[in-house]
Protein backbone atom coordinates (compact mmCIF):
# COMPACT_ATOMS: atom_id res chain seq x y z
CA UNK A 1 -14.58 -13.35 40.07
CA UNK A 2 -15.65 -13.48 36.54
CA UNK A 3 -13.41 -11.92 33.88
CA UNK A 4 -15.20 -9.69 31.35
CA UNK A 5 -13.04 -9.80 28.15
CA UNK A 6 -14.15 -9.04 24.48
CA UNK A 7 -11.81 -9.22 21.81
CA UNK A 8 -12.37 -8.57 18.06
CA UNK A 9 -10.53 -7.53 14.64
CA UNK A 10 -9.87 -3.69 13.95
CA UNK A 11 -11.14 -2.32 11.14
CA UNK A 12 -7.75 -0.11 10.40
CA UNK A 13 -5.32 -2.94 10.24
CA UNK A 14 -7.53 -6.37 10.73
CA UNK A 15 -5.51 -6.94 13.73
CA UNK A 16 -6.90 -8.93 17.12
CA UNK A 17 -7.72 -6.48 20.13
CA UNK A 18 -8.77 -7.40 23.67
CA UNK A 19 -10.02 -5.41 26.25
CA UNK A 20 -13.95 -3.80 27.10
CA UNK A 21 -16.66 -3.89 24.69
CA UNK A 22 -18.10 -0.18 24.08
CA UNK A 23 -21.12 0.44 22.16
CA UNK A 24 -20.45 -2.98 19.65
CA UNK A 25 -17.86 -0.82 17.57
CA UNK A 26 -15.37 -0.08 19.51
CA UNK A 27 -13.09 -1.67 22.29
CA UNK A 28 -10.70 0.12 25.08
CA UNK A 29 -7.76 -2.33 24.36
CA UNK A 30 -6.57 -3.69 28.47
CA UNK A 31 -2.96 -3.28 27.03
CA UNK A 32 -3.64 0.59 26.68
CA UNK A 33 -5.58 1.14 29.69
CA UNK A 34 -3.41 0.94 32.17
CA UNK A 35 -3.10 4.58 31.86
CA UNK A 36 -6.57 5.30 32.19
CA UNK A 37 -7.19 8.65 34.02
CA UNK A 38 -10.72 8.59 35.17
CA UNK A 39 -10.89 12.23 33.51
CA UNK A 40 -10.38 11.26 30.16
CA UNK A 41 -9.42 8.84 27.50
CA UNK A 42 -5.79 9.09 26.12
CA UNK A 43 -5.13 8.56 22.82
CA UNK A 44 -5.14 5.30 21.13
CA UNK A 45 -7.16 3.27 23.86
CA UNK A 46 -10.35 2.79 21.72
CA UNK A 47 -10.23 0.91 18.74
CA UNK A 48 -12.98 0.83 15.91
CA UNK A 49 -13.73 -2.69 15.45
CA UNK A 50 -16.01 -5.21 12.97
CA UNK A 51 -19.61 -5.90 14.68
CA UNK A 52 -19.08 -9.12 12.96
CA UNK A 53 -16.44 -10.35 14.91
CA UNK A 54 -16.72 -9.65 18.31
CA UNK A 55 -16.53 -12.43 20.52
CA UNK A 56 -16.75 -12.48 24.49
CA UNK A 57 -14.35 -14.39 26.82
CA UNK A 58 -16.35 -17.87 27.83
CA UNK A 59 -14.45 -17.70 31.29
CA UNK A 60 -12.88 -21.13 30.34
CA UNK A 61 -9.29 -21.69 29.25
CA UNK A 62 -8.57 -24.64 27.15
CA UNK A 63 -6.08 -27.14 28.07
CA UNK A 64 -2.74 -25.22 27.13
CA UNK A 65 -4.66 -22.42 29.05
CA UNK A 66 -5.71 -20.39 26.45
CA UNK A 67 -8.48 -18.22 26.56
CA UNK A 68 -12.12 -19.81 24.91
CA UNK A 69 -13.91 -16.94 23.20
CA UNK A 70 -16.80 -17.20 21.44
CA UNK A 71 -16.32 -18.73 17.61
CA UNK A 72 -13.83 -20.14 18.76
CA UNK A 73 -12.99 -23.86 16.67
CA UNK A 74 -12.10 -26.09 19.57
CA UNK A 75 -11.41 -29.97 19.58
CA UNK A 76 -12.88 -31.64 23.02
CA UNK A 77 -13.60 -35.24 23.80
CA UNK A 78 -17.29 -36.20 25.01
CA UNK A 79 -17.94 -39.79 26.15
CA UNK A 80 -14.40 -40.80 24.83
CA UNK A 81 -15.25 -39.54 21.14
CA UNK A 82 -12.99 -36.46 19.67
CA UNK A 83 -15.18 -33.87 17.96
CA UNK A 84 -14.41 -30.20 16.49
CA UNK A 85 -17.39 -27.28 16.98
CA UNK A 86 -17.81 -24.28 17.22
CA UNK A 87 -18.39 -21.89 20.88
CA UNK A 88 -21.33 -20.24 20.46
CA UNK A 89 -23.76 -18.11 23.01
CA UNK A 90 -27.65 -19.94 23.22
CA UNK A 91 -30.18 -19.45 25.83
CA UNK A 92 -27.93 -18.10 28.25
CA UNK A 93 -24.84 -20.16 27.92
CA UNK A 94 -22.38 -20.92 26.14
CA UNK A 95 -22.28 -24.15 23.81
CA UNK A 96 -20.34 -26.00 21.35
CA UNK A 97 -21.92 -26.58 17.84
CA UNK A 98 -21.32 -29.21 15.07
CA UNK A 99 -21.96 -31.16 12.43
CA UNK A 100 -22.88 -35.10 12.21
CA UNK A 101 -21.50 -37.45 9.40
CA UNK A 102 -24.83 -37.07 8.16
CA UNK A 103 -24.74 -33.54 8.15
CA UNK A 104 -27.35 -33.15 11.01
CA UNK A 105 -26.38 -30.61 14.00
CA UNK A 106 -25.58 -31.13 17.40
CA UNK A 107 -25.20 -29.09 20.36
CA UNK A 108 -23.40 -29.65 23.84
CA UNK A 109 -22.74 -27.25 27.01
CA UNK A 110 -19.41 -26.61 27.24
CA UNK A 111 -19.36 -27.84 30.67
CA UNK A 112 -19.66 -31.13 30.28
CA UNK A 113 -16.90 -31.44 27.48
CA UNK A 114 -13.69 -32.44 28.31
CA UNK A 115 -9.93 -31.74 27.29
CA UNK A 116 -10.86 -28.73 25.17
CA UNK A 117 -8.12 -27.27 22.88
CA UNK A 118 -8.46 -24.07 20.56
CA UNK A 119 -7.56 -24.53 17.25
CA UNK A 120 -8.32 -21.82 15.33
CA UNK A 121 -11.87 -19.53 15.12
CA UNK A 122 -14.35 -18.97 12.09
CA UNK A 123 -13.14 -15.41 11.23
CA UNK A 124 -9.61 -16.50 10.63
CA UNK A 125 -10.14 -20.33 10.05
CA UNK A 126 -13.19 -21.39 8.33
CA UNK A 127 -11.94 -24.37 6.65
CA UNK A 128 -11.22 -25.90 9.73
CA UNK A 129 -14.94 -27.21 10.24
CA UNK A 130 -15.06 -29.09 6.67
């Protein structure tokens, strides 16, 4: 079955939180919920988050089986070449982005890449894809 997991940074404190996605600004953080009464919400479940970066679980774990989210900075091989991109959503699927040595851009679907690692993401690690 196919695990629906957002995560994204709070806007009180900047921190990571994982859980559902509810109306694009807020998430019910999983680590909360397990007290959920179906009567109510207790308090401290939802979290306000940043539009900006929310980013939903890809349903792939890298190599050291850690979740793939989108913008997500992985490193994968693809016919026996190492690149870095980026996971991004595109017609219906997920894909990893990057740049050429000539600066031109490339896409690929993640399915056909192959020992994937995360190494960061864009929010917290831009300077990663210079």
């Amino acid at each position: 079955m196919q695990e629906i997991l957002f995560r994204a940074k709070r806007k009180d404190d900047k921190q990571w939180v994982y859980g559902s996605l509810v109306a694009d600004e807020y998430i019910m953080d999983y680590q909360q919920a397990k007290n959920f009464d179906i009567g109510g919400w207790f308090e401290g479940q939802m979290h306000e988050v940043i539009p900006d970066t929310v980013g939903q679980y890809i349903n792939i774990n890298d190599e050291n089986r850690i979740k793939i989210f989108k913008d997500d900075i992985v490193e994968f091989t693809y016919f026996n070449c190492l690149y870095r991109a980026v996971v991004r959503f595109h017609k219906g699927c997920f894909e990893l982005y990057w740049k050429g040595s000539m600066g031109e851009s490339h896409s690929q679907h993640i399915r056909f890449a192959e020992h994937i690692k995360v190494i960061g993401n864009i929010i917290d690690n831009p300077e990663l894809l210079v």
